[in-house]
C-alpha atoms as a PDB file:
ATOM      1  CA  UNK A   1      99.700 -97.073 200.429  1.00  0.00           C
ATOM      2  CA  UNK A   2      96.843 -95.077 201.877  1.00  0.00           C
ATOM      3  CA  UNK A   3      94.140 -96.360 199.172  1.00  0.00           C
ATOM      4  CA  UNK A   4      92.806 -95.461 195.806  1.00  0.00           C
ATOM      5  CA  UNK A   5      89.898 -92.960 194.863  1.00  0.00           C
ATOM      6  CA  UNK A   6      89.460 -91.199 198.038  1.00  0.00           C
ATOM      7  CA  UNK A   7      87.704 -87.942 197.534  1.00  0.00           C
ATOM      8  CA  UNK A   8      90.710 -85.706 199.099  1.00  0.00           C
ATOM      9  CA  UNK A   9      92.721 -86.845 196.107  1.00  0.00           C
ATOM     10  CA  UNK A  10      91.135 -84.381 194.194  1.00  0.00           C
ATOM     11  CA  UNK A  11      93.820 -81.892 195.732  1.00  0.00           C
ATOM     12  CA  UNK A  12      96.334 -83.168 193.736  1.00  0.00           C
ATOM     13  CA  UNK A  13      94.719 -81.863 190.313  1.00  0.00           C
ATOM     14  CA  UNK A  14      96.299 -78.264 191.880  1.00  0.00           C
ATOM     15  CA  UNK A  15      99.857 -80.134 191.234  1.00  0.00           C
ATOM     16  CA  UNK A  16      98.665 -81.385 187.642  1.00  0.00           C
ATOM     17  CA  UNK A  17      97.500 -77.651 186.920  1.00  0.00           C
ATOM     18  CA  UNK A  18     100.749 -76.441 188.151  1.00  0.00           C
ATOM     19  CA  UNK A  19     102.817 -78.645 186.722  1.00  0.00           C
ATOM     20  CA  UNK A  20     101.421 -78.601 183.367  1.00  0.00           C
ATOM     21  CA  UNK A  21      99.137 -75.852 183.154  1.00  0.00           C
ATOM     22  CA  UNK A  22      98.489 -75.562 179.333  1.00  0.00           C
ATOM     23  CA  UNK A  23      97.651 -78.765 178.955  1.00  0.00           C
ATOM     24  CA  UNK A  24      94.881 -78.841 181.616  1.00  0.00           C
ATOM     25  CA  UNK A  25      93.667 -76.041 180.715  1.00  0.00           C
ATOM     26  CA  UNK A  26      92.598 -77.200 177.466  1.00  0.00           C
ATOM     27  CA  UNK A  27      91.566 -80.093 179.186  1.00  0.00           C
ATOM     28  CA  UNK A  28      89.411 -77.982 181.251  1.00  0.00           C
ATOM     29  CA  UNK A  29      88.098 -76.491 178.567  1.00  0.00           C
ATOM     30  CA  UNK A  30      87.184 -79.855 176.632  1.00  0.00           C
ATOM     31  CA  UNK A  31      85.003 -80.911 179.350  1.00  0.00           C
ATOM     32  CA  UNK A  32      83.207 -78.085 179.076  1.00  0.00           C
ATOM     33  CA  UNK A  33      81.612 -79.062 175.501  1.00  0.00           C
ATOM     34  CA  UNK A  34      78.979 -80.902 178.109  1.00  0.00           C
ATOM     35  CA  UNK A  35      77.420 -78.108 179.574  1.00  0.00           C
ATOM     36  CA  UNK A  36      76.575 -77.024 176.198  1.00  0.00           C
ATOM     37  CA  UNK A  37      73.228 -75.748 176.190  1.00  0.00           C
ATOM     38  CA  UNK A  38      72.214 -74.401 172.588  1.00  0.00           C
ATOM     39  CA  UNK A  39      73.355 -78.025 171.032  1.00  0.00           C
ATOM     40  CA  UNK A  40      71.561 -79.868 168.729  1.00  0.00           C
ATOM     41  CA  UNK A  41      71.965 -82.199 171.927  1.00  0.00           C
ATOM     42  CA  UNK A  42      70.234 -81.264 174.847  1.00  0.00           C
ATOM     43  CA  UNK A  43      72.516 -80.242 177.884  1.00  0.00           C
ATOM     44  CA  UNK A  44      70.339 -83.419 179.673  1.00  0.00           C
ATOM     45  CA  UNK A  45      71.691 -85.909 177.113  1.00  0.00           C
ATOM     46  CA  UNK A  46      74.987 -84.203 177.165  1.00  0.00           C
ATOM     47  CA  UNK A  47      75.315 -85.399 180.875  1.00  0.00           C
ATOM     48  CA  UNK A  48      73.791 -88.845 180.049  1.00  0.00           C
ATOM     49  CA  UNK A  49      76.352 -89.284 177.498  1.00  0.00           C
ATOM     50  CA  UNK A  50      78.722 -88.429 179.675  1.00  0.00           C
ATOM     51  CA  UNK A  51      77.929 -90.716 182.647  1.00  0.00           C
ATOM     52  CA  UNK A  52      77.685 -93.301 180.118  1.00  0.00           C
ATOM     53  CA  UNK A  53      81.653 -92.878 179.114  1.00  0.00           C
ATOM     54  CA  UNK A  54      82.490 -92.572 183.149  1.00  0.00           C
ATOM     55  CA  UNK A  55      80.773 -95.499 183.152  1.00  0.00           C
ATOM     56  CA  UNK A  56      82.700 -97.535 180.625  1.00  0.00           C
ATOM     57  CA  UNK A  57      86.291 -95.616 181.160  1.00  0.00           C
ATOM     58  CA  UNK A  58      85.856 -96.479 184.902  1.00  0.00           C
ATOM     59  CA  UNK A  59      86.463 -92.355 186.082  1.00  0.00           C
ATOM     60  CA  UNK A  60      84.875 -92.335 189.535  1.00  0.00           C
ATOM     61  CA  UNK A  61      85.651 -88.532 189.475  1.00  0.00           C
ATOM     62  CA  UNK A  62      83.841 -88.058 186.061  1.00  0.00           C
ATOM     63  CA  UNK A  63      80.959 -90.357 187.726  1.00  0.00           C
ATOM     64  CA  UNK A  64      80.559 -87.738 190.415  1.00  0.00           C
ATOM     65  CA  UNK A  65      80.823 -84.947 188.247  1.00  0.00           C
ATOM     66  CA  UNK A  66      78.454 -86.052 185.582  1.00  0.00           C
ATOM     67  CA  UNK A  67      76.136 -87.757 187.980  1.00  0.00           C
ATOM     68  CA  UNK A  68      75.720 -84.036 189.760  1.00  0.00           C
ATOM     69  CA  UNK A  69      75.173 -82.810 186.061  1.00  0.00           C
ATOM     70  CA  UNK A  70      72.646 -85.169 185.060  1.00  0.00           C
ATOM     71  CA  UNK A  71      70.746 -84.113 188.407  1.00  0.00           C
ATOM     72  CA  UNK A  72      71.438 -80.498 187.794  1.00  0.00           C
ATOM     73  CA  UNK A  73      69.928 -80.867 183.870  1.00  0.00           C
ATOM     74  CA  UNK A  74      66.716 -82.735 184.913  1.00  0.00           C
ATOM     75  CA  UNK A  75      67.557 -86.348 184.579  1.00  0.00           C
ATOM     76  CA  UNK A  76      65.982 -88.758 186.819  1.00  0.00           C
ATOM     77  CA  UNK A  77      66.786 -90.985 188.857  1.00  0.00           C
ATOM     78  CA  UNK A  78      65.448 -93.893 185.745  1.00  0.00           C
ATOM     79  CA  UNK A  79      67.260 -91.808 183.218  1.00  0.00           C
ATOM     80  CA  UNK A  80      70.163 -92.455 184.940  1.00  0.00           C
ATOM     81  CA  UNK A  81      69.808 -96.386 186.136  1.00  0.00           C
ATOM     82  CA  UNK A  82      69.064 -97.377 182.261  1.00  0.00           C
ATOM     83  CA  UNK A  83      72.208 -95.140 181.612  1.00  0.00           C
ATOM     84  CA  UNK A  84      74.504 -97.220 183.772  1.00  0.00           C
ATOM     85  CA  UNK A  85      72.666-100.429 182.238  1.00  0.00           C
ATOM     86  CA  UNK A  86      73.101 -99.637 178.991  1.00  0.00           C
ATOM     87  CA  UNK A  87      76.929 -98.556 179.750  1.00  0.00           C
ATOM     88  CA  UNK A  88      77.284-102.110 181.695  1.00  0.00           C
ATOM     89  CA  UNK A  89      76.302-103.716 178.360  1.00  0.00           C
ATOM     90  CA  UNK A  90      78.392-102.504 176.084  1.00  0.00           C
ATOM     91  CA  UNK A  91      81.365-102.479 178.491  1.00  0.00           C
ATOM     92  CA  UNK A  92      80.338-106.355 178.900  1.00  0.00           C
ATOM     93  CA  UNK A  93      80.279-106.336 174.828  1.00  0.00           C
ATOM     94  CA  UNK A  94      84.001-104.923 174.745  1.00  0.00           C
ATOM     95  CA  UNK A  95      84.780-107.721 177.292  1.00  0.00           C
ATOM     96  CA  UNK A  96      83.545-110.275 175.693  1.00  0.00           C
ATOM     97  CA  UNK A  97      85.171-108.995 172.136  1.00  0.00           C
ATOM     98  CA  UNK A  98      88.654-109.034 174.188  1.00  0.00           C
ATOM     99  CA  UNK A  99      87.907-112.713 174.981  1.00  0.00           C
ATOM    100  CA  UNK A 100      88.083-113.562 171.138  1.00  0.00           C
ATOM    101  CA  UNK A 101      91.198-111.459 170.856  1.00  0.00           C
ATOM    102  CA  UNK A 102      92.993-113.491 174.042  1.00  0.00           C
ATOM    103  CA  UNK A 103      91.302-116.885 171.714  1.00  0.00           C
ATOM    104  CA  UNK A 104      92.903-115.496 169.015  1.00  0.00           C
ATOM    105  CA  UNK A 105      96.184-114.519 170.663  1.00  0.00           C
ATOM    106  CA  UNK A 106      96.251-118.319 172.474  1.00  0.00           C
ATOM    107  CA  UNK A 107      96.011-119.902 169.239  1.00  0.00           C
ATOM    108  CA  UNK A 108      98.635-118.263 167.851  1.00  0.00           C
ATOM    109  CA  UNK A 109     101.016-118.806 170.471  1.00  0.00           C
ATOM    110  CA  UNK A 110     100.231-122.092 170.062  1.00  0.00           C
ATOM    111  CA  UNK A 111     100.227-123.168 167.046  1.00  0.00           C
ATOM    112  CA  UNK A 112     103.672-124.832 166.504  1.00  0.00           C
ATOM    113  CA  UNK A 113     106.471-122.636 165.098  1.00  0.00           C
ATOM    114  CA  UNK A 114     108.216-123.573 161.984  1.00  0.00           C
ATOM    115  CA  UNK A 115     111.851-123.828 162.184  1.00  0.00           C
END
Protein backbone atom coordinates (compact mmCIF):
# COMPACT_ATOMS: atom_id res chain seq x y z
CA UNK A 1 0.00 0.00 0.00
CA UNK A 2 1.25 3.37 -1.14
CA UNK A 3 -0.43 5.40 1.91
CA UNK A 4 -3.63 7.10 2.80
CA UNK A 5 -4.77 10.82 2.07
CA UNK A 6 -2.24 11.83 -0.38
CA UNK A 7 -3.39 14.79 -2.35
CA UNK A 8 -3.12 12.92 -5.94
CA UNK A 9 -5.93 10.72 -4.68
CA UNK A 10 -8.19 13.25 -5.55
CA UNK A 11 -7.96 11.78 -9.23
CA UNK A 12 -9.88 9.03 -8.38
CA UNK A 13 -13.21 11.16 -7.72
CA UNK A 14 -13.09 11.15 -11.95
CA UNK A 15 -13.75 7.16 -11.45
CA UNK A 16 -16.54 7.86 -8.69
CA UNK A 17 -18.13 10.48 -11.21
CA UNK A 18 -17.91 7.98 -13.90
CA UNK A 19 -18.94 5.24 -12.29
CA UNK A 20 -21.86 6.65 -10.64
CA UNK A 21 -22.49 9.87 -12.08
CA UNK A 22 -26.05 10.71 -10.76
CA UNK A 23 -25.30 10.17 -7.56
CA UNK A 24 -22.30 12.57 -7.38
CA UNK A 25 -23.78 14.86 -9.02
CA UNK A 26 -26.29 15.47 -6.50
CA UNK A 27 -23.63 15.15 -4.21
CA UNK A 28 -21.96 17.91 -5.93
CA UNK A 29 -24.69 19.82 -5.79
CA UNK A 30 -25.34 19.33 -1.89
CA UNK A 31 -22.10 20.79 -1.10
CA UNK A 32 -22.89 23.60 -2.76
CA UNK A 33 -25.68 24.77 -0.09
CA UNK A 34 -22.22 26.32 1.58
CA UNK A 35 -21.42 28.84 -0.74
CA UNK A 36 -24.77 30.17 -0.19
CA UNK A 37 -24.58 33.75 -0.03
CA UNK A 38 -28.19 35.35 0.44
CA UNK A 39 -28.75 32.88 3.67
CA UNK A 40 -30.05 33.83 6.72
CA UNK A 41 -26.42 32.39 7.47
CA UNK A 42 -23.66 34.25 6.31
CA UNK A 43 -21.52 32.48 3.52
CA UNK A 44 -18.51 33.09 6.45
CA UNK A 45 -20.39 30.93 8.97
CA UNK A 46 -21.42 28.63 6.25
CA UNK A 47 -17.64 27.70 5.87
CA UNK A 48 -17.12 27.70 9.69
CA UNK A 49 -19.82 25.28 9.99
CA UNK A 50 -18.44 23.40 7.61
CA UNK A 51 -14.83 23.07 8.85
CA UNK A 52 -16.38 22.32 12.04
CA UNK A 53 -18.14 18.91 10.53
CA UNK A 54 -14.59 18.14 8.56
CA UNK A 55 -13.41 18.49 11.72
CA UNK A 56 -15.50 15.99 13.62
CA UNK A 57 -16.19 13.49 10.44
CA UNK A 58 -12.35 13.40 10.05
CA UNK A 59 -12.59 14.50 5.87
CA UNK A 60 -9.08 15.84 5.26
CA UNK A 61 -10.42 16.70 1.71
CA UNK A 62 -13.45 18.66 3.17
CA UNK A 63 -10.70 20.28 5.65
CA UNK A 64 -8.90 21.63 2.62
CA UNK A 65 -11.82 22.61 0.87
CA UNK A 66 -13.57 24.41 3.63
CA UNK A 67 -10.41 25.73 5.14
CA UNK A 68 -9.79 27.58 1.48
CA UNK A 69 -13.53 28.72 1.91
CA UNK A 70 -13.32 30.08 5.23
CA UNK A 71 -10.18 32.13 3.88
CA UNK A 72 -11.96 33.01 0.73
CA UNK A 73 -15.27 34.37 2.97
CA UNK A 74 -13.17 36.49 5.42
CA UNK A 75 -12.54 34.25 8.33
CA UNK A 76 -9.44 34.61 10.22
CA UNK A 77 -7.00 32.89 11.13
CA UNK A 78 -8.81 33.02 15.21
CA UNK A 79 -12.12 32.31 13.60
CA UNK A 80 -10.82 29.34 12.47
CA UNK A 81 -8.45 28.01 15.58
CA UNK A 82 -11.66 28.41 18.05
CA UNK A 83 -13.48 26.49 15.16
CA UNK A 84 -11.23 23.47 15.34
CA UNK A 85 -11.38 23.88 19.32
CA UNK A 86 -14.74 23.92 19.60
CA UNK A 87 -15.02 20.85 16.97
CA UNK A 88 -12.18 19.00 19.22
CA UNK A 89 -14.66 19.35 22.12
CA UNK A 90 -17.52 18.02 21.08
CA UNK A 91 -15.78 15.24 19.11
CA UNK A 92 -14.05 14.57 22.69
CA UNK A 93 -17.87 14.77 24.10
CA UNK A 94 -19.01 11.97 21.52
CA UNK A 95 -15.92 10.02 22.75
CA UNK A 96 -16.44 10.15 25.96
CA UNK A 97 -20.44 9.32 25.48
CA UNK A 98 -19.10 6.06 23.49
CA UNK A 99 -17.12 5.19 26.67
CA UNK A 100 -20.50 4.82 28.66
CA UNK A 101 -21.94 2.86 25.78
CA UNK A 102 -18.65 0.28 25.75
CA UNK A 103 -19.52 0.50 30.11
CA UNK A 104 -22.74 -0.29 29.24
CA UNK A 105 -22.06 -2.93 26.60
CA UNK A 106 -19.23 -4.62 29.22
CA UNK A 107 -21.74 -4.94 31.79
CA UNK A 108 -23.99 -6.61 29.87
CA UNK A 109 -21.78 -9.09 28.54
CA UNK A 110 -21.04 -9.72 31.80
CA UNK A 111 -23.55 -10.05 33.77
CA UNK A 112 -24.15 -13.85 34.09
CA UNK A 113 -26.61 -15.45 31.64
CA UNK A 114 -29.55 -17.31 32.86
CA UNK A 115 -29.91 -20.73 31.65
Amino acid sequence: MTGYHDHSDVKYMRDIRKSAPREFDAWLNLDKIVQIEDGAIPRKYRELIALAVAHTTQCVYCLDAHAAGAVKAGATKEEVAETSMLAAALRAGAGASHGMLAMKFFEEHSAPTEE
